[in-house]
PDB file of N, CA and C in Angstrom:
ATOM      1  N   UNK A   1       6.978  -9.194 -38.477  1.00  0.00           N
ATOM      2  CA  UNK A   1       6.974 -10.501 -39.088  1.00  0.00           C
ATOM      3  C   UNK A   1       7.885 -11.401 -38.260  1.00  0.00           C
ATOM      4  N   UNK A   2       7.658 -12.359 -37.897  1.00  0.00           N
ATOM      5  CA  UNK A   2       8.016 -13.786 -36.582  1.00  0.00           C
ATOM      6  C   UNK A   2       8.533 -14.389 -37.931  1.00  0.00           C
ATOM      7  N   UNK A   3       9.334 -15.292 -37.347  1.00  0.00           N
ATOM      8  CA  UNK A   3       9.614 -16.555 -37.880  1.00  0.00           C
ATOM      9  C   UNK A   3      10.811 -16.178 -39.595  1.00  0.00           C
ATOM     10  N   UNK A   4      11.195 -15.411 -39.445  1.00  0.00           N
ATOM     11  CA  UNK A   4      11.768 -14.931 -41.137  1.00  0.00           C
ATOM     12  C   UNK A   4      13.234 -15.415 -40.453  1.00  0.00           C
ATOM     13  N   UNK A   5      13.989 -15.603 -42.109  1.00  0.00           N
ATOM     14  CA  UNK A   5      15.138 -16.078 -42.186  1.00  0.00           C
ATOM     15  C   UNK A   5      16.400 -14.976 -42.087  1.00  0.00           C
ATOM     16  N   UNK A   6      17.414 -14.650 -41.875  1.00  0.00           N
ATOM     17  CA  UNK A   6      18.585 -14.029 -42.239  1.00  0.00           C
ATOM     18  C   UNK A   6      19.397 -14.627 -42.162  1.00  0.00           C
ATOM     19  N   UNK A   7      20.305 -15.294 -43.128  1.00  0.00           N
ATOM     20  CA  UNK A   7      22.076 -16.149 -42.969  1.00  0.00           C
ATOM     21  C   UNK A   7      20.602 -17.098 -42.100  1.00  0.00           C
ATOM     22  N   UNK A   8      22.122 -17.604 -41.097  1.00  0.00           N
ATOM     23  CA  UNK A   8      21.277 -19.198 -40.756  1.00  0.00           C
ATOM     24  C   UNK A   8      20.438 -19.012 -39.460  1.00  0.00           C
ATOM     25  N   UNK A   9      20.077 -17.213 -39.230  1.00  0.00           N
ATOM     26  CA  UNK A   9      19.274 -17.478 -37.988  1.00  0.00           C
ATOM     27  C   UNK A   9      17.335 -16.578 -37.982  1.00  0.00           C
ATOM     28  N   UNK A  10      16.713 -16.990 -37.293  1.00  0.00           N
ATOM     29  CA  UNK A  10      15.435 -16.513 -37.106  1.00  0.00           C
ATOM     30  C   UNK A  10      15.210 -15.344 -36.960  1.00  0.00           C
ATOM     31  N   UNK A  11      14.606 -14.852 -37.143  1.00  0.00           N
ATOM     32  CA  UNK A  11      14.918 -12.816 -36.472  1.00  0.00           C
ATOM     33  C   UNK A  11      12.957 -12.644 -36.694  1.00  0.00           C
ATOM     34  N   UNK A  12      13.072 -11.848 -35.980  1.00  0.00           N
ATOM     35  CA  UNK A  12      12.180 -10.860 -35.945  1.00  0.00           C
ATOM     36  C   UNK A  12      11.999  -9.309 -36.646  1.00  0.00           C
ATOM     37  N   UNK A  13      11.286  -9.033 -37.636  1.00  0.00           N
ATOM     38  CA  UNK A  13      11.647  -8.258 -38.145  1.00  0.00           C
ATOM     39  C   UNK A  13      10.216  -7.362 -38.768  1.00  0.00           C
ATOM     40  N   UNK A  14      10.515  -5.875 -38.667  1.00  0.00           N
ATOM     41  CA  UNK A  14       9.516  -4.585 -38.096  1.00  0.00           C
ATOM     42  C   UNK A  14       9.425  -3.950 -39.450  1.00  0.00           C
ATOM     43  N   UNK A  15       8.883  -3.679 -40.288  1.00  0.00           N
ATOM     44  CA  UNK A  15       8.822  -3.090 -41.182  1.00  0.00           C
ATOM     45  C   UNK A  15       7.802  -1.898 -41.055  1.00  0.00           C
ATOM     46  N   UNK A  16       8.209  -0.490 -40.659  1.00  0.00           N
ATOM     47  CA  UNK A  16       7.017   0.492 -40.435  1.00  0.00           C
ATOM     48  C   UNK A  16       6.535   1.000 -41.797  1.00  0.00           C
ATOM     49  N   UNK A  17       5.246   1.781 -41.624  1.00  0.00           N
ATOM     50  CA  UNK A  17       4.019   1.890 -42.228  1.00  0.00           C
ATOM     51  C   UNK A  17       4.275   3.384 -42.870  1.00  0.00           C
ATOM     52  N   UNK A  18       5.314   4.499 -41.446  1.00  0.00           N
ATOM     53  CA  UNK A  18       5.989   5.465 -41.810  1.00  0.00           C
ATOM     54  C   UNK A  18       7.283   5.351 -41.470  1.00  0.00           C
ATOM     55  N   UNK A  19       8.242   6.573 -40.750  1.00  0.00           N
ATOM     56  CA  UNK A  19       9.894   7.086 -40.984  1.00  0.00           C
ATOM     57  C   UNK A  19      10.225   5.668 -40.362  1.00  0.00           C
ATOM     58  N   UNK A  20       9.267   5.509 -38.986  1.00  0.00           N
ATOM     59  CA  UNK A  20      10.152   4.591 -38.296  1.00  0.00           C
ATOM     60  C   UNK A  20       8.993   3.681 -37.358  1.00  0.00           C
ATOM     61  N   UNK A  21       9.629   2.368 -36.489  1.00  0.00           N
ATOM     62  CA  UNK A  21       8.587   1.513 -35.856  1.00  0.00           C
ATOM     63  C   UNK A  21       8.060   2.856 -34.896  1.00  0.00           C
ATOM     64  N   UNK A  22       6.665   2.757 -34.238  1.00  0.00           N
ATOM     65  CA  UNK A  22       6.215   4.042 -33.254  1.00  0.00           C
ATOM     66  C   UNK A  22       7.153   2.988 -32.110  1.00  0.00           C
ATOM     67  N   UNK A  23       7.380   3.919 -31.181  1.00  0.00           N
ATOM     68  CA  UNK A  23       8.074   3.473 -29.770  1.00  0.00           C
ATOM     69  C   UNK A  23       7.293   2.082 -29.046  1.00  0.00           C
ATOM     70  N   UNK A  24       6.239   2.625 -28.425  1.00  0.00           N
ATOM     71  CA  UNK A  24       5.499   1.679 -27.888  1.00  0.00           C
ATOM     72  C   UNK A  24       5.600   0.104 -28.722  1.00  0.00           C
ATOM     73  N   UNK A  25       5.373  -0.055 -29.974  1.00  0.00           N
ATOM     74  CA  UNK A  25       5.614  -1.185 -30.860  1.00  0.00           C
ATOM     75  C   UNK A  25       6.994  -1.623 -30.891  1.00  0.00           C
ATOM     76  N   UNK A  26       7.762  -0.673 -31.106  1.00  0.00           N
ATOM     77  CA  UNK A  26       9.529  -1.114 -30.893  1.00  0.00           C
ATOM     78  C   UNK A  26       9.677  -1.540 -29.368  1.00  0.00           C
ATOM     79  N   UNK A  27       8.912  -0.887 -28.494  1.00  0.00           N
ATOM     80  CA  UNK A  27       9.284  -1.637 -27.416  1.00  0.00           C
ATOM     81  C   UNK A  27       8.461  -3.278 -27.014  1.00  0.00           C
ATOM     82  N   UNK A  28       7.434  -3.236 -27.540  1.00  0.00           N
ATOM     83  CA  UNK A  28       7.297  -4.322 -27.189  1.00  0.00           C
ATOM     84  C   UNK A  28       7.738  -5.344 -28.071  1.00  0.00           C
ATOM     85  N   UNK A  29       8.445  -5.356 -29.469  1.00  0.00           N
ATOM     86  CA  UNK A  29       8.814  -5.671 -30.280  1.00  0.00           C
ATOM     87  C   UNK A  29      10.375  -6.679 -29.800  1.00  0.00           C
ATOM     88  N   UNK A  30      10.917  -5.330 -29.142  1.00  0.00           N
ATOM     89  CA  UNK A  30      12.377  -5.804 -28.855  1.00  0.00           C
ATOM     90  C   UNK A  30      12.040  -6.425 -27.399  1.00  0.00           C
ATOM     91  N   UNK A  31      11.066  -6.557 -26.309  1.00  0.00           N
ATOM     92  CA  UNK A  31      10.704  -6.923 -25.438  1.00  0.00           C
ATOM     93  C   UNK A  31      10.732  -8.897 -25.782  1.00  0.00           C
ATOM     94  N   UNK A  32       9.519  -8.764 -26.884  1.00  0.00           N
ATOM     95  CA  UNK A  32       9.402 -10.162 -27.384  1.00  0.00           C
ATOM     96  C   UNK A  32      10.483 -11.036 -28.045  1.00  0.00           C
ATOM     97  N   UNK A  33      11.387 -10.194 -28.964  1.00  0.00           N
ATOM     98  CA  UNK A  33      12.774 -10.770 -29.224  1.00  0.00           C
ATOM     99  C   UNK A  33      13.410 -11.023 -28.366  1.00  0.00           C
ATOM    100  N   UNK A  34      13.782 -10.314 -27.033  1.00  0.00           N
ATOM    101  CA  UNK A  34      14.721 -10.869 -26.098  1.00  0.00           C
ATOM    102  C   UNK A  34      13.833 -12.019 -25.475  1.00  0.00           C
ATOM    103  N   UNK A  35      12.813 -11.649 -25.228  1.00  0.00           N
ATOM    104  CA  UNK A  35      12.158 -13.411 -24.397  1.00  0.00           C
ATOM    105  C   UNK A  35      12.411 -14.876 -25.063  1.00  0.00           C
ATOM    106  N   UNK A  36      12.397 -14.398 -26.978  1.00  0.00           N
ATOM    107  CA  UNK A  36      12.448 -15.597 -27.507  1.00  0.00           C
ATOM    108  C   UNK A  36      13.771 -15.972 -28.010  1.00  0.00           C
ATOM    109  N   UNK A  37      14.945 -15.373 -27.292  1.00  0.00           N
ATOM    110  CA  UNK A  37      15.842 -15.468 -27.858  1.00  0.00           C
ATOM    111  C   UNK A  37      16.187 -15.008 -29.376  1.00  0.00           C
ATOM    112  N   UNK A  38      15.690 -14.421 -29.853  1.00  0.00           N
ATOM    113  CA  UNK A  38      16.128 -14.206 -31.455  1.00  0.00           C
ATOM    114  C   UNK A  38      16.577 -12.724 -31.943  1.00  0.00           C
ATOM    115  N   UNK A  39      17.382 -11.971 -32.814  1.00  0.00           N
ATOM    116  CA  UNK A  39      17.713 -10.930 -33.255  1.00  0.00           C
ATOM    117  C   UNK A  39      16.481  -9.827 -33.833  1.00  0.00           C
ATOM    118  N   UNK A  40      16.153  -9.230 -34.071  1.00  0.00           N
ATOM    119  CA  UNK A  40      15.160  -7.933 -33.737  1.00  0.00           C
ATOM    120  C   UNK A  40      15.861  -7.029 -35.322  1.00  0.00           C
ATOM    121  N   UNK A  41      15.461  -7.117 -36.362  1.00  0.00           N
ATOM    122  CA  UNK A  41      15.797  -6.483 -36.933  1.00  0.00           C
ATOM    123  C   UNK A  41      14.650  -5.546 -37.810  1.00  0.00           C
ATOM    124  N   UNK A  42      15.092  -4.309 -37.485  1.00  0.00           N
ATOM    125  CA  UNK A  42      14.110  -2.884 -38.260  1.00  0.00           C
ATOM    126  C   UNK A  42      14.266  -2.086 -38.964  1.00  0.00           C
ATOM    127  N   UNK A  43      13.520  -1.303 -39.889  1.00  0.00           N
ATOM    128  CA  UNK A  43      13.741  -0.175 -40.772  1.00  0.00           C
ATOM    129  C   UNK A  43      13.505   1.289 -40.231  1.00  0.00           C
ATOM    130  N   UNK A  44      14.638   1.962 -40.453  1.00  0.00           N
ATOM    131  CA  UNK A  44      13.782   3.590 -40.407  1.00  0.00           C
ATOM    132  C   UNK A  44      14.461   4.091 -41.804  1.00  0.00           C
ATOM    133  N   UNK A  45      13.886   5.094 -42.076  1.00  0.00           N
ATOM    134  CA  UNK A  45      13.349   6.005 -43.357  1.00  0.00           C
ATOM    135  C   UNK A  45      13.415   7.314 -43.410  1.00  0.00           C
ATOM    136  N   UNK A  46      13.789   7.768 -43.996  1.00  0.00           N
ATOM    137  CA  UNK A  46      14.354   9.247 -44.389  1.00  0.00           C
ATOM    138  C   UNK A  46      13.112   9.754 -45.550  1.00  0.00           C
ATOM    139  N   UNK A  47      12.776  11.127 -45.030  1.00  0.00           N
ATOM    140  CA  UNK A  47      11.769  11.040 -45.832  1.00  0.00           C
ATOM    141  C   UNK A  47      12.258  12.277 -46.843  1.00  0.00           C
ATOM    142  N   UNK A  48      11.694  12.842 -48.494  1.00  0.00           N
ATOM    143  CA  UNK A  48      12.445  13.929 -48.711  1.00  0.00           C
ATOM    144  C   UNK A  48      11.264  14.452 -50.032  1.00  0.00           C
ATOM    145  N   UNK A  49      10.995  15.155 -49.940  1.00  0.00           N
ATOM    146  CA  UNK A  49       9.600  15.998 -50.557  1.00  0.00           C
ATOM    147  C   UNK A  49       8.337  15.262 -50.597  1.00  0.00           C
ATOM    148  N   UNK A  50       8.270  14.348 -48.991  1.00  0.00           N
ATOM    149  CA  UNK A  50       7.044  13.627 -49.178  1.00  0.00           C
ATOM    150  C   UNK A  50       7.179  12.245 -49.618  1.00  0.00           C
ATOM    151  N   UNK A  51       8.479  11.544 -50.065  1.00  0.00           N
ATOM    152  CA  UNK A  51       8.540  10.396 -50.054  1.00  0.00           C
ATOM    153  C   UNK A  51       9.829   9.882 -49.200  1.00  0.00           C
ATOM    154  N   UNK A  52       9.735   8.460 -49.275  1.00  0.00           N
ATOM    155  CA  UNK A  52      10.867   7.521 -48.361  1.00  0.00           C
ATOM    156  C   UNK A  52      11.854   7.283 -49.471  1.00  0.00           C
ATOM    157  N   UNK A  53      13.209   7.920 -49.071  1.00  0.00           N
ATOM    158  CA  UNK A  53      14.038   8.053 -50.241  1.00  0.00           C
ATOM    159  C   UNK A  53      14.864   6.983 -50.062  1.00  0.00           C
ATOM    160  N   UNK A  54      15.351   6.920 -48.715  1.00  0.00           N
ATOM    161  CA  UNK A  54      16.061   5.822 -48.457  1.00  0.00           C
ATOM    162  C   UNK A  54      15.923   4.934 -46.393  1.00  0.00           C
ATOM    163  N   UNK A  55      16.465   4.309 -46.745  1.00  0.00           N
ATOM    164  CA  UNK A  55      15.879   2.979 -46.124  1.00  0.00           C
ATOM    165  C   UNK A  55      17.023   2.559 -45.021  1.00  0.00           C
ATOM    166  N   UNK A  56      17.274   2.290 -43.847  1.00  0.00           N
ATOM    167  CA  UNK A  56      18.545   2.234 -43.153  1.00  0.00           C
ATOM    168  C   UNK A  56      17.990   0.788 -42.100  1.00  0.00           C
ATOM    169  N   UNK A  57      18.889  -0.387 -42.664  1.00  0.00           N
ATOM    170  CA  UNK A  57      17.959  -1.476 -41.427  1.00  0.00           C
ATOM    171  C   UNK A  57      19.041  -1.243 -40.867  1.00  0.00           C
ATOM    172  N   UNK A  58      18.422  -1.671 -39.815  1.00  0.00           N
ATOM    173  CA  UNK A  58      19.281  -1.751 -37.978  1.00  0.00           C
ATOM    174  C   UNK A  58      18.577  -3.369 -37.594  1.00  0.00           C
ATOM    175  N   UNK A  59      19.695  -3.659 -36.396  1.00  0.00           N
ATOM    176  CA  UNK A  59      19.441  -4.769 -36.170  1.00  0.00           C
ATOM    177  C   UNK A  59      20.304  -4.792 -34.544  1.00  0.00           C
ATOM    178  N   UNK A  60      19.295  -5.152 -33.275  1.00  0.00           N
ATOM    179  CA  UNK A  60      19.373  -5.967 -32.383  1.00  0.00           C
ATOM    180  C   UNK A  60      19.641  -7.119 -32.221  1.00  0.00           C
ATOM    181  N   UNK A  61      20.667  -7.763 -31.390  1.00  0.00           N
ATOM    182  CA  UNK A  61      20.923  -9.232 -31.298  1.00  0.00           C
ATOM    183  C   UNK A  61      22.051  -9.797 -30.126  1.00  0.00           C
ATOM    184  N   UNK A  62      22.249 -10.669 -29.812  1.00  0.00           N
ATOM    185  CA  UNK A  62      23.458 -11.356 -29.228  1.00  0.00           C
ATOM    186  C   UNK A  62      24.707 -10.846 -30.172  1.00  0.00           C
ATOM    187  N   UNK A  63      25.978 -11.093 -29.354  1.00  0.00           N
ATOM    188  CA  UNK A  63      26.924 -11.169 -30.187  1.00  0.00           C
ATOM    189  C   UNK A  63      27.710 -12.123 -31.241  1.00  0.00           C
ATOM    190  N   UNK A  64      27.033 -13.096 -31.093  1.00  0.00           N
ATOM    191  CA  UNK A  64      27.186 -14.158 -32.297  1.00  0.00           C
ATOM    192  C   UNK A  64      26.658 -13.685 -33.459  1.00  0.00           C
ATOM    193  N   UNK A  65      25.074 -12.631 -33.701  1.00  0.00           N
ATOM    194  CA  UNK A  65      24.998 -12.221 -34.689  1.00  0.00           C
ATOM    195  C   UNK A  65      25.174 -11.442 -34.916  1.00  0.00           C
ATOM    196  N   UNK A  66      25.723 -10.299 -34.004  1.00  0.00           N
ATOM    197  CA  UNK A  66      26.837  -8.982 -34.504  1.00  0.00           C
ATOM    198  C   UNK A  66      27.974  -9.518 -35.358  1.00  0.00           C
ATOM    199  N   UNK A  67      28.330 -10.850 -34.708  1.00  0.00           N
ATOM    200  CA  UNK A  67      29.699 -11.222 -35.756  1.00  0.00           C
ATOM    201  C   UNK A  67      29.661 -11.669 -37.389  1.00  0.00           C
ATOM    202  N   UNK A  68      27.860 -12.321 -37.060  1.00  0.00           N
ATOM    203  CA  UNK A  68      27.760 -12.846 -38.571  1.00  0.00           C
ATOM    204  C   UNK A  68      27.445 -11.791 -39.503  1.00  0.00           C
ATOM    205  N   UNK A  69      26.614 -10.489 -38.785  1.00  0.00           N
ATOM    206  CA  UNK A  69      26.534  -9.676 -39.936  1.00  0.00           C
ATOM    207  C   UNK A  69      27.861  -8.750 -39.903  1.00  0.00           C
ATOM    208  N   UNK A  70      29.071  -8.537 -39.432  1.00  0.00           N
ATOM    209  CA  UNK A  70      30.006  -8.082 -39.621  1.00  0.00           C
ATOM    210  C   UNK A  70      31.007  -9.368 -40.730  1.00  0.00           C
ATOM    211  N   UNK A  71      30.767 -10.198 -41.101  1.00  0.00           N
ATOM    212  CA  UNK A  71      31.285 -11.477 -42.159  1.00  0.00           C
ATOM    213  C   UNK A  71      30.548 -11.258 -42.919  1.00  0.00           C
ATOM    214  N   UNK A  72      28.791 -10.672 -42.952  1.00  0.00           N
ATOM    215  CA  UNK A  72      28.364 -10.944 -44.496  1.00  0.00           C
ATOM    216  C   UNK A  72      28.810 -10.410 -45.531  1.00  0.00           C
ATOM    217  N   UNK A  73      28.509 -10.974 -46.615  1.00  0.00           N
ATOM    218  CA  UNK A  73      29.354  -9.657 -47.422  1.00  0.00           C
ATOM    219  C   UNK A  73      28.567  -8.604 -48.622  1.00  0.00           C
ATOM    220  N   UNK A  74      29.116  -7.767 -48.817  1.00  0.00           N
ATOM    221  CA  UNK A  74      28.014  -6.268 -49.159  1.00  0.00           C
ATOM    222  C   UNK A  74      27.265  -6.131 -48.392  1.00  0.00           C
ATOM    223  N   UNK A  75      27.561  -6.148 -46.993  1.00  0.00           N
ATOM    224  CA  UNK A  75      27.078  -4.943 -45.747  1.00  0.00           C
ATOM    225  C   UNK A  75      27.726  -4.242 -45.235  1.00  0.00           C
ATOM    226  N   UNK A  76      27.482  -3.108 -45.387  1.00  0.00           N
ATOM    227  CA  UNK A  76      28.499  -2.407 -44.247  1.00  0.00           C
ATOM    228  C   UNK A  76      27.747  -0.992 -43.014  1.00  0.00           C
ATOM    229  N   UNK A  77      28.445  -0.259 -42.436  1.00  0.00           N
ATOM    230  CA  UNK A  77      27.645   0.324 -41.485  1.00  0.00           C
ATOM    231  C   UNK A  77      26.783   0.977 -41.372  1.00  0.00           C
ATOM    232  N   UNK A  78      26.881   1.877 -42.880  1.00  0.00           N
ATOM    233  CA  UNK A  78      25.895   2.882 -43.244  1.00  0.00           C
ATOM    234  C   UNK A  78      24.125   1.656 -43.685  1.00  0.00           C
ATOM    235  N   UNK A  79      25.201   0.533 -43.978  1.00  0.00           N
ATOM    236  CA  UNK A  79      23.256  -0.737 -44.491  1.00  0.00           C
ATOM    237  C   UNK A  79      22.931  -0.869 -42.950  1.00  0.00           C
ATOM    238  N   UNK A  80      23.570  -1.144 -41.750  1.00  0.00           N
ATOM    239  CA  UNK A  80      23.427  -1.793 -40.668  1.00  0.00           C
ATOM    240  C   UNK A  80      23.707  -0.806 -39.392  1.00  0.00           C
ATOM    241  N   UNK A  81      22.600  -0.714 -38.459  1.00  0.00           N
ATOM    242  CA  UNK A  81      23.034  -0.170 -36.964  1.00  0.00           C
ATOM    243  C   UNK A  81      22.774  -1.150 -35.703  1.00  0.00           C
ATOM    244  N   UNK A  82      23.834  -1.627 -35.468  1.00  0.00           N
ATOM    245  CA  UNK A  82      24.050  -2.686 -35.034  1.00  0.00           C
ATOM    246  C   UNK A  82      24.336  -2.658 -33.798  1.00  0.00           C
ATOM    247  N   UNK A  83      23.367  -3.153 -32.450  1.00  0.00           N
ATOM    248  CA  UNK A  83      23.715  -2.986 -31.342  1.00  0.00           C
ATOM    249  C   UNK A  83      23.478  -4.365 -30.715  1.00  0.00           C
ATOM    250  N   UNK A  84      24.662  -4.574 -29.310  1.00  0.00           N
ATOM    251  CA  UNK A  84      24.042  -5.350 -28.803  1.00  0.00           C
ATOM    252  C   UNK A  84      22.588  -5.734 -28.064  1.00  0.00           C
ATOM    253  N   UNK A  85      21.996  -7.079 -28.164  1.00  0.00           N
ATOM    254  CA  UNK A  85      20.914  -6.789 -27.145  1.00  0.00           C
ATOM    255  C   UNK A  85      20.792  -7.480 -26.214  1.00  0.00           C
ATOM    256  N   UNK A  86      20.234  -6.810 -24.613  1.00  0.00           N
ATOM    257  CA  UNK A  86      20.465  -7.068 -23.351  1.00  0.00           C
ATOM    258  C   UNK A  86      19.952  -8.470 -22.374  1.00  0.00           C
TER     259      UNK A  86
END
């Protein structure tokens, strides 16, 4: 999904179908976020007798929005895997 909101910036954001985005899609995914300038944020999933029990977003970005999601508040590391992106 293009064009979605988080705090005050645009992101890009992957919601998979199973555990996690397939590679090929994450890569061209985070390919297209860095061209357009914007943060890249995704889900992976833990799965546990056949269902998705729990839910872990991660998020790609500059370091301006490493800083804003380290200020939001009720997030912390275990909600967020947070790397810079290149």
């Amino acid at each position: 999904m293009v064009d979605r909101d988080w705090q005050d910036w645009k992101v890009l954001r992957a919601i998979p179908t199973g555990p996690s985005v397939p590679s090929e899609t994450y890569d061209w995914l985070l390919e297209y976020a860095k061209s357009k300038q914007i943060p890249f944020i995704f889900l992976e999933r833990e799965r546990e007798d056949g269902r998705f029990t729990v839910s872990h977003l991660k998020a790609l970005g500059p370091t301006s929005f490493a800083e804003d999601v380290n200020k939001a508040p009720n997030l912390n590391d275990t909600f967020w895997g947070l790397a810079e992106g290149e």
